[in-house]
N, C-alpha and C. Protein backbone atom coordinates (compact mmCIF):
# COMPACT_ATOMS: atom_id res chain seq x y z
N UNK A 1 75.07 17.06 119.26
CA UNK A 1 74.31 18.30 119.29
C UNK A 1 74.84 19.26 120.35
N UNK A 2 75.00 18.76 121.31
CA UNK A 2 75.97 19.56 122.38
C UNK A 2 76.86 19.92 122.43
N UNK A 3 77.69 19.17 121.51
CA UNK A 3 79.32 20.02 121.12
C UNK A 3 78.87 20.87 119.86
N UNK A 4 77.79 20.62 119.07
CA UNK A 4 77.80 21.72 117.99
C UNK A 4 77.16 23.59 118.96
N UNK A 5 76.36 23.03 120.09
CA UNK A 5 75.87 24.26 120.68
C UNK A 5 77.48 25.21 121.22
N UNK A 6 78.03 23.81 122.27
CA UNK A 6 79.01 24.74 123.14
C UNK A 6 80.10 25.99 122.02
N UNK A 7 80.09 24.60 120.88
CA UNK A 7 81.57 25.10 119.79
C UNK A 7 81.00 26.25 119.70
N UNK A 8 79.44 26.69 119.11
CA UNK A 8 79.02 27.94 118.27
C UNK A 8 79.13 28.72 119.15
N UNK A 9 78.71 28.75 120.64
CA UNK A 9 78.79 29.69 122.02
C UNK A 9 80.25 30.31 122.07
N UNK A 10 81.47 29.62 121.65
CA UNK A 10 83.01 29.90 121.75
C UNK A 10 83.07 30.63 120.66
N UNK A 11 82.68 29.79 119.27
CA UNK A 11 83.51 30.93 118.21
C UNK A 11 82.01 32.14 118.17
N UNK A 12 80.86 32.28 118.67
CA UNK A 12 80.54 33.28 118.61
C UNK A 12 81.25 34.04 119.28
N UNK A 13 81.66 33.98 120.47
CA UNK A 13 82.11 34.75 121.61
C UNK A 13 83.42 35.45 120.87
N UNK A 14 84.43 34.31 120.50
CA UNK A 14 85.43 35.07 119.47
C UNK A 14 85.15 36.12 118.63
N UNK A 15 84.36 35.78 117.74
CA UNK A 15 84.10 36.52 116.57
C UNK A 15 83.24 37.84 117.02
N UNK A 16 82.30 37.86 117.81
CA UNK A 16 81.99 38.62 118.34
C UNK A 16 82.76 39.85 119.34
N UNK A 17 84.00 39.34 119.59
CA UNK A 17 84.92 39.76 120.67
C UNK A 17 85.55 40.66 119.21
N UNK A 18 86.03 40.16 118.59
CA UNK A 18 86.97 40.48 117.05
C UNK A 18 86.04 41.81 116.66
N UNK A 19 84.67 41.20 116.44
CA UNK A 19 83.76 42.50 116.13
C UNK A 19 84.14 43.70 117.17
N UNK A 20 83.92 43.83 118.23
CA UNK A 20 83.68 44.67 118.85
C UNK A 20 85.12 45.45 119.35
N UNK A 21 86.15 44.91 119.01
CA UNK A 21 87.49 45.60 118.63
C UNK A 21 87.75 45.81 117.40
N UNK A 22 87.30 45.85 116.37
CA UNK A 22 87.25 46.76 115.69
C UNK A 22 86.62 47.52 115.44
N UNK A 23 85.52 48.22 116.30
CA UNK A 23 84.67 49.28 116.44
C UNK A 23 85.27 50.69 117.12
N UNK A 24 85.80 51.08 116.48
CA UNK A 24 86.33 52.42 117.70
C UNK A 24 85.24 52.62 118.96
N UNK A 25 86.07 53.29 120.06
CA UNK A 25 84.97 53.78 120.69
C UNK A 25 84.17 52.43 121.72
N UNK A 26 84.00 53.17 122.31
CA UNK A 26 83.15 52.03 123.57
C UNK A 26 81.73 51.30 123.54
N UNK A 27 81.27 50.45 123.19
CA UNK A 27 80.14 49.81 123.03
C UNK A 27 79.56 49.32 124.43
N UNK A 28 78.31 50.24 124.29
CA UNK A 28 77.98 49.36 125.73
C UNK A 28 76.77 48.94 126.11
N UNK A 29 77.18 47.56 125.77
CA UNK A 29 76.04 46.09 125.36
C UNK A 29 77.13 45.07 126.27
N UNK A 30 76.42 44.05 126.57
CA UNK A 30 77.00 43.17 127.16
C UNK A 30 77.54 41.68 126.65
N UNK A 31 78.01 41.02 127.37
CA UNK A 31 78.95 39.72 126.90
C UNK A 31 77.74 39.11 126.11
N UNK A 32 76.54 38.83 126.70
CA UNK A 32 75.70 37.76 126.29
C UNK A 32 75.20 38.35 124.58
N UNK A 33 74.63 39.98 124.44
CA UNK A 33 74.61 40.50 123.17
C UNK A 33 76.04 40.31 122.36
N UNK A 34 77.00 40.52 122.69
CA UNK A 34 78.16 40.38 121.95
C UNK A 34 78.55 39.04 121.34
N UNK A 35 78.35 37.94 122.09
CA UNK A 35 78.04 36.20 121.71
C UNK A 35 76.96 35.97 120.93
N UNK A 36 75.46 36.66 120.57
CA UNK A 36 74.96 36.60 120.30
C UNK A 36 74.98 36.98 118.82
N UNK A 37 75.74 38.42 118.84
CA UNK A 37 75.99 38.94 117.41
C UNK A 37 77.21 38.14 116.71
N UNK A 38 77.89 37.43 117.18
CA UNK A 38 79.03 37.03 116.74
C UNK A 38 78.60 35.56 116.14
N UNK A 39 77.67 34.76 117.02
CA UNK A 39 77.14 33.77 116.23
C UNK A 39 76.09 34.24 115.19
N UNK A 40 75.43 35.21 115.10
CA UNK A 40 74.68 35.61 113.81
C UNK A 40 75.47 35.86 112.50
N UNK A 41 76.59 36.33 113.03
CA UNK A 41 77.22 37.07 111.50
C UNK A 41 78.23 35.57 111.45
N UNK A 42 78.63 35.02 112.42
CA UNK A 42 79.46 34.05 112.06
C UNK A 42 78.52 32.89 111.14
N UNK A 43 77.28 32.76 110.96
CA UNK A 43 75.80 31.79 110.45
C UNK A 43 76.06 32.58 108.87
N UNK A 44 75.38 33.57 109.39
CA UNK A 44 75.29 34.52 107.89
C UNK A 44 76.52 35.06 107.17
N UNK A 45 78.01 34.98 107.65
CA UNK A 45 78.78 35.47 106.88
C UNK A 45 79.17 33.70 106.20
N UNK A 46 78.89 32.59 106.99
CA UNK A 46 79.03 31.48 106.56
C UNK A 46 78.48 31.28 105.21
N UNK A 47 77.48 31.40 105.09
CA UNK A 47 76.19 31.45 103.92
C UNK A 47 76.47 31.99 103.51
N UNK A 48 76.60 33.29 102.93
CA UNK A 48 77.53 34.52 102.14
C UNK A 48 78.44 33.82 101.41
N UNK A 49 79.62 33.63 102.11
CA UNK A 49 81.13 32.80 101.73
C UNK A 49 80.36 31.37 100.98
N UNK A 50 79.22 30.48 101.30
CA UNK A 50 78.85 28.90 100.82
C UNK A 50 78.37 29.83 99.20
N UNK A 51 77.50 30.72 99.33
CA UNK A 51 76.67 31.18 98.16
C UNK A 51 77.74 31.90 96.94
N UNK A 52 78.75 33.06 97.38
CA UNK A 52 79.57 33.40 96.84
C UNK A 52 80.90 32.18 96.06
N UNK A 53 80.95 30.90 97.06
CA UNK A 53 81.88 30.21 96.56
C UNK A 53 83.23 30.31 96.80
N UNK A 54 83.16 30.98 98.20
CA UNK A 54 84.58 30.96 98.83
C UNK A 54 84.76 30.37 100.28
N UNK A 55 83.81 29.26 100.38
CA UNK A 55 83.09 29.09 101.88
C UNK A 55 84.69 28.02 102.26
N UNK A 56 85.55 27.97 101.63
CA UNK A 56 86.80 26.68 101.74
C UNK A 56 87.86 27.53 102.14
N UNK A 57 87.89 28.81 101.62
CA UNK A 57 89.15 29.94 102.09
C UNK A 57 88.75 30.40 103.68
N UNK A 58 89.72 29.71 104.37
CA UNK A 58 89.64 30.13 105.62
C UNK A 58 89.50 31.63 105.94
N UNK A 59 91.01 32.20 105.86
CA UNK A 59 90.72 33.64 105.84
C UNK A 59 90.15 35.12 105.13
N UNK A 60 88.94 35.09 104.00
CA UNK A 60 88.70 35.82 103.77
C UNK A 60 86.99 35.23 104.59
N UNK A 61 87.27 34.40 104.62
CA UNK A 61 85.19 33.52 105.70
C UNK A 61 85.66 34.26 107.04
N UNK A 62 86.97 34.25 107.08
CA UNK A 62 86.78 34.93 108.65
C UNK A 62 86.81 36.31 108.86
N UNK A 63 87.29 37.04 107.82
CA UNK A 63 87.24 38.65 107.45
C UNK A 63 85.67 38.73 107.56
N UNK A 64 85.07 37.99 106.37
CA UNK A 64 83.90 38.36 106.23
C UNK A 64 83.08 38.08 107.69
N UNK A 65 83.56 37.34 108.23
CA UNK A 65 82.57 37.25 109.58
C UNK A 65 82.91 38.17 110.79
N UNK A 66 83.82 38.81 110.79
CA UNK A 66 84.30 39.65 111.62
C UNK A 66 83.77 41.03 111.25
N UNK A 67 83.86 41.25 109.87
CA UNK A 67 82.99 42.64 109.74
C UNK A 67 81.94 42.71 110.11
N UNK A 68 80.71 41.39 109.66
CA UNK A 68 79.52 41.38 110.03
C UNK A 68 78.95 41.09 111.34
N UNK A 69 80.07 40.93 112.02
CA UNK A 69 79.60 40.98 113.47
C UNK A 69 80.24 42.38 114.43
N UNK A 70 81.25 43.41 113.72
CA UNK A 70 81.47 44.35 113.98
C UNK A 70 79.93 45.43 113.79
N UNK A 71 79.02 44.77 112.64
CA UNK A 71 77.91 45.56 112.15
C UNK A 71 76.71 45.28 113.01
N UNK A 72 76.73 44.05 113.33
CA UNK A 72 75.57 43.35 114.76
C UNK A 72 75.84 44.41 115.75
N UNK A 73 76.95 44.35 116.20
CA UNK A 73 77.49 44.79 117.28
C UNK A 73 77.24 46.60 117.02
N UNK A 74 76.94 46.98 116.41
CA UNK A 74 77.25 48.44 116.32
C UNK A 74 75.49 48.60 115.87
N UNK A 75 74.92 47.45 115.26
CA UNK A 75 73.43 47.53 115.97
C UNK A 75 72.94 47.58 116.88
N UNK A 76 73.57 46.62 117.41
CA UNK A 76 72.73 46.52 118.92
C UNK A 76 72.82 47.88 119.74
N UNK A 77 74.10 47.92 119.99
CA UNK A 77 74.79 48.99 120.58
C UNK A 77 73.76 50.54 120.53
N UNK A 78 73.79 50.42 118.82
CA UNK A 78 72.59 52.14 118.93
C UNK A 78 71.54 51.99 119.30
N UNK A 79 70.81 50.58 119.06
CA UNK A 79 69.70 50.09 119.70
C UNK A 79 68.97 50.23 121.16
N UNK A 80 70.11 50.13 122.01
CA UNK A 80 70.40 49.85 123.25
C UNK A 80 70.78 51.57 123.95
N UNK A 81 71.21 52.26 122.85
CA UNK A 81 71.64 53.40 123.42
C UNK A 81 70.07 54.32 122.83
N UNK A 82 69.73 54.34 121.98
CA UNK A 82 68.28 54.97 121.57
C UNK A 82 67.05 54.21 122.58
N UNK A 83 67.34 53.11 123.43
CA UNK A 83 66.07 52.70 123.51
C UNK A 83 66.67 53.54 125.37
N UNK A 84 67.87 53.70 126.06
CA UNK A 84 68.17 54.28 126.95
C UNK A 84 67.87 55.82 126.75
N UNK A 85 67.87 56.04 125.63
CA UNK A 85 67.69 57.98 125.39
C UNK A 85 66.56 58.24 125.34
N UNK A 86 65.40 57.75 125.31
CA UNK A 86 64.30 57.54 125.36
C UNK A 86 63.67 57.02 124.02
């Protein structure tokens, strides 16, 4: 159970990292939101890829999880910037 937590903490952090370079422009949310979005879309782009039937192709599961954590990430981000604007 502890290596399934640490592993998801790493490849969120990756995938989340992946997200947030491909966002033009400066996002400014922090490491812990950015790990956070990266394990969400990395869960849900998983499920996507199991339901669609491509969950065995490495690289289009990882496209798909990189966009959807580019989209976390660009949530949070306006989130964070609307809840600072008042």
């Amino acid at each position: 159970m502890l290596t399934v937590l640490i592993l998801s903490v790493i490849s969120g952090a990756i995938i989340g990292g992946l997200g947030r370079l491909v966002l033009p422009g400066k996002q400014d949310i922090g490491w812990v939101a950015t790990i956070l979005s990266g394990i969400v879309a990395s869960i849900v782009a998983s499920l996507i890829a199991f339901v669609l039937g491509f969950h065995d192709k490495t690289l289009p599961t990882l496209i798909l999880q990189v966009v959807l954590a580019a989209a976390c990430v660009a949530f949070v981000a306006r989130r964070q910037a609307a809840k600072k604007n008042g």
